[in-house]
Protein backbone atom coordinates (compact mmCIF):
# COMPACT_ATOMS: atom_id res chain seq x y z
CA UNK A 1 40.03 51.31 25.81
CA UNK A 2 42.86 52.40 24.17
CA UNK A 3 44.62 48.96 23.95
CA UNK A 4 41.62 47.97 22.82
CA UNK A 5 41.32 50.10 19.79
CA UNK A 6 44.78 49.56 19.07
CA UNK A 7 44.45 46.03 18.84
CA UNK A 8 41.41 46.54 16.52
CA UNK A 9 43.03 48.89 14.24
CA UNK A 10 45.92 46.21 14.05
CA UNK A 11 43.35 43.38 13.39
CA UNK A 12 41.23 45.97 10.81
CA UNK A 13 45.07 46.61 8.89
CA UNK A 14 46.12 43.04 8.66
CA UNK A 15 42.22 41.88 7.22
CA UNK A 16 42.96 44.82 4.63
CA UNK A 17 46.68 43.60 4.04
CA UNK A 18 45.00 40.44 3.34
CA UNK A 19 42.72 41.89 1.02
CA UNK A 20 44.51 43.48 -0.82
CA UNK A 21 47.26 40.69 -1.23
CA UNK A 22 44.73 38.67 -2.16
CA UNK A 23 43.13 41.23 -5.03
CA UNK A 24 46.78 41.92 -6.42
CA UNK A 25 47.20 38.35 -6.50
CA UNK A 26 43.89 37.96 -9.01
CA UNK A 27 45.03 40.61 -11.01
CA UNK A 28 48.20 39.24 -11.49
CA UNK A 29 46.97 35.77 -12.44
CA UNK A 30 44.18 37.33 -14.54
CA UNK A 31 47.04 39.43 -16.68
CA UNK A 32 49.41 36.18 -17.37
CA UNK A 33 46.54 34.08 -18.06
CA UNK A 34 45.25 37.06 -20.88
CA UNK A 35 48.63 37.19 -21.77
CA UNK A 36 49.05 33.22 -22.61
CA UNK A 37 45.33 33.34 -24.76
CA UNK A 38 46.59 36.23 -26.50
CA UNK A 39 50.37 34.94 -27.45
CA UNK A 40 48.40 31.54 -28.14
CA UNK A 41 45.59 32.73 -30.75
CA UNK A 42 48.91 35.26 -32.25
CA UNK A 43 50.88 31.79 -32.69
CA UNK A 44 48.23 29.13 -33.97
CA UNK A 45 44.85 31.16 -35.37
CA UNK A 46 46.01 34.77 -36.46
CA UNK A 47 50.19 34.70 -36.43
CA UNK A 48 52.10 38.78 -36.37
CA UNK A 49 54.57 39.31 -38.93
CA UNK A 50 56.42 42.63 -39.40
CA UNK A 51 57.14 43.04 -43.26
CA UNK A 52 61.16 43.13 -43.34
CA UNK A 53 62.12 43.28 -47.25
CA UNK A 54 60.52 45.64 -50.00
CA UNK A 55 59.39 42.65 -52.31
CA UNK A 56 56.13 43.61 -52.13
CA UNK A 57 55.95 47.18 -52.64
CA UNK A 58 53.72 48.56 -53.64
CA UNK A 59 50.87 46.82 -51.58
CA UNK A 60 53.22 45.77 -48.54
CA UNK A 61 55.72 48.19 -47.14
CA UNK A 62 58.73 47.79 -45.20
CA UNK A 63 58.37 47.88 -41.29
CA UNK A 64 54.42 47.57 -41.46
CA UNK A 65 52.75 44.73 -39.23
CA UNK A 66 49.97 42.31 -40.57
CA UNK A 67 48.17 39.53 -39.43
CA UNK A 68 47.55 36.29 -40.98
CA UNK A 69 44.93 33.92 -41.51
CA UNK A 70 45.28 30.06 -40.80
CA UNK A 71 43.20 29.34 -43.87
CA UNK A 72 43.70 26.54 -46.15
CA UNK A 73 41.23 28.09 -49.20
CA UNK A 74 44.49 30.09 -50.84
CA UNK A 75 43.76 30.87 -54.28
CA UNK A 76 45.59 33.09 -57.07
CA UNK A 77 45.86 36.86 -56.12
CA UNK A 78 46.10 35.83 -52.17
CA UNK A 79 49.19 37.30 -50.33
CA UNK A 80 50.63 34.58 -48.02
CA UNK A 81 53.46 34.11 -45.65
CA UNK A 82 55.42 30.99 -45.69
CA UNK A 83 58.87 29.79 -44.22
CA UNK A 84 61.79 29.28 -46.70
CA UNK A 85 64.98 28.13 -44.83
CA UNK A 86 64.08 29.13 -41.30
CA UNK A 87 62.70 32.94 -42.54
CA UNK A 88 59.54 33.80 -43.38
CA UNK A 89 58.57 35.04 -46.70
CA UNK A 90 55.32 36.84 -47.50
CA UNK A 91 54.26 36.62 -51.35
CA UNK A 92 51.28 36.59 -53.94
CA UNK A 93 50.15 33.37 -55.31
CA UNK A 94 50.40 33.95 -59.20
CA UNK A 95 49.67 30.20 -59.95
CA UNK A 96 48.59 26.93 -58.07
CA UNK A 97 49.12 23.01 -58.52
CA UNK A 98 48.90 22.21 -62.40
CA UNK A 99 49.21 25.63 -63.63
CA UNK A 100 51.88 26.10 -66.44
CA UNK A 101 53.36 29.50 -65.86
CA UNK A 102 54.97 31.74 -68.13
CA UNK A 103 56.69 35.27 -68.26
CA UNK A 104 57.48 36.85 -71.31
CA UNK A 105 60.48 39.17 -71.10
CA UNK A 106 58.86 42.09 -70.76
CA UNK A 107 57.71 40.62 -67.33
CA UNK A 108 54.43 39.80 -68.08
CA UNK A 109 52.73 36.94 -66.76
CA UNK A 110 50.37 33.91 -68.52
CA UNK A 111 48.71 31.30 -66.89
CA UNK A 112 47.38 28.16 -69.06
CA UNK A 113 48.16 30.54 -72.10
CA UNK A 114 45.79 33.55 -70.66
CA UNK A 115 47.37 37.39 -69.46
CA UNK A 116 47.35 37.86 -66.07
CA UNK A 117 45.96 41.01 -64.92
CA UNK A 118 47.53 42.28 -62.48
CA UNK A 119 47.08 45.94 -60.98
CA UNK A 120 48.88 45.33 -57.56
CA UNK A 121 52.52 46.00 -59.70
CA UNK A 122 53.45 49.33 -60.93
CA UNK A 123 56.39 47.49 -63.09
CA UNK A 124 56.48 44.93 -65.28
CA UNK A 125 59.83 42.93 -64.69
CA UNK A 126 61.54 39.57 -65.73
CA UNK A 127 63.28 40.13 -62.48
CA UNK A 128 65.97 37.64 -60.71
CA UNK A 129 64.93 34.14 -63.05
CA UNK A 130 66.74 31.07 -63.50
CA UNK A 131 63.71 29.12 -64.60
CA UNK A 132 63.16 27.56 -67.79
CA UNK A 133 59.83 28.90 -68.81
CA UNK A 134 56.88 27.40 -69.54
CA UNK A 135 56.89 25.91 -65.83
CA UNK A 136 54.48 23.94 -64.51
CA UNK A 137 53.30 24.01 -60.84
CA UNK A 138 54.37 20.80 -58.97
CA UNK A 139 51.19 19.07 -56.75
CA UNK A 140 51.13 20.42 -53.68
CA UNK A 141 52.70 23.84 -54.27
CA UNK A 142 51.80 27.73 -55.15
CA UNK A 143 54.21 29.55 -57.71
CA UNK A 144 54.43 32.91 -55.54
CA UNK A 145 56.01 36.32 -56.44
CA UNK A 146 57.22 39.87 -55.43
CA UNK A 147 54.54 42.54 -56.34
CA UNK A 148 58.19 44.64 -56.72
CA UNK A 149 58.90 41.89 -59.70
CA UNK A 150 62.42 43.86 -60.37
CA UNK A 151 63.50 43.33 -56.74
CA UNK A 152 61.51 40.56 -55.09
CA UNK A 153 63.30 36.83 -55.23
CA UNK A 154 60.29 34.42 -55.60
CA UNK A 155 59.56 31.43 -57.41
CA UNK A 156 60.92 32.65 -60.27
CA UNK A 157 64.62 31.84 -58.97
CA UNK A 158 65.77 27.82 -57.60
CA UNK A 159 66.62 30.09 -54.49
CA UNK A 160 62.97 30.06 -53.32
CA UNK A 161 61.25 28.01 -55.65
CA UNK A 162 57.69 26.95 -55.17
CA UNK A 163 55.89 27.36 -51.45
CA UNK A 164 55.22 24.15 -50.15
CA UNK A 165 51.72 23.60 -48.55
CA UNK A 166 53.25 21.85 -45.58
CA UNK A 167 55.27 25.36 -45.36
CA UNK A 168 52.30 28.10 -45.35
CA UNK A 169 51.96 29.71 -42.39
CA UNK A 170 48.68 31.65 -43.88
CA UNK A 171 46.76 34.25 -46.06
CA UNK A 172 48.12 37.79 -45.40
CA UNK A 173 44.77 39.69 -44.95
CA UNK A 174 45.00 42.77 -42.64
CA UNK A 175 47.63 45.41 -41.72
CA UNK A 176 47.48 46.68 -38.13
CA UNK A 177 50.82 48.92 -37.91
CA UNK A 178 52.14 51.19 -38.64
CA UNK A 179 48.90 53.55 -36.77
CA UNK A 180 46.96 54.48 -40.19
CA UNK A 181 47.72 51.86 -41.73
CA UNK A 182 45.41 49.90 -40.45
CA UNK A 183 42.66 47.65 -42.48
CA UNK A 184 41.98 44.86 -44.98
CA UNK A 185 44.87 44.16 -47.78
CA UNK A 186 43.67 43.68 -51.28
């Protein structure tokens, strides 16, 4: 009897070996293929960017995280993050295709002769500019700036120039780090 039950409780600890191999083995595969959707939607639906520079301080602070939007409906006011010369910028669209942009010296804006409002800047700045204003806004292209127009290098300089369609990553519309920080940008 006793080889008996030895042999059992041998059999019964290899079927549980087995088991259990084969559970950890699910789990395993079910965590790297959760892994690969998630690093897939971050890359081609809602990409991560970690805000690097203080160009667009107020509304955007240094070291905060925020997700984008693969949307092609960008319109004036949106915040979007493009690449410039292997880096990735994140700016507002001031003007798009057509629009004849100007800035006064004070650093206020016009579009097509009208004031922008704009209550996103605490500081009206000409800022870093080699343009020649009036400029117009080449096809195909967004005239973007800082919200910190003193500090921010944007459109306003040959530098950066205008963002390129073929460039835009997406619409900046939520902040998800630092924790409390968290919810819709405006």
């Amino acid at each position: 009897m006793d080889e008996k039950n030895g042999n059992d409780r041998i059999k019964t600890t290899k079927k549980y070996k087995k088991a259990f191999a084969k559970s950890l083995l699910g789990t395993v595969c079910s965590l790297v293929t959760a892994a690969a959707v998630i690093v897939l939607i971050c890359n081609f639906i809602f990409p991560v960017f970690r805000i690097t520079g203080s160009g667009m301080e107020p509304t955007l602070t240094k070291g905060q995280v925020v997700l984008c939007n693969k949307s092609s409906d960008i319109k004036k006011g949106d915040i979007i993050a493009f690449y410039h010369n292997k880096k990735v910028l994140v700016k507002r669209v001031i003007g798009t295709s057509g629009d004849i942009i100007n800035i006064l010296d004070d650093g206020t804006v016009e579009i097509n002769g009208k004031k922008l409002d704009e209550p996103y800047v605490s500081e009206l700045s000409l800022g870093e500019c080699d343009i020649t204003f009036p400029f117009t806004v080449p096809d195909s292209r967004y005239f973007v700036m800082g919200d910190e127009r003193s500090t921010s290098v944007d459109s306003r300089s040959t530098a950066v120039g205008c963002a390129a369609e073929e460039n835009i990553i997406g619409k900046v519309y939520m902040q998800v780090a630092p924790v409390g920080s968290f919810g819709k940008i405006k």
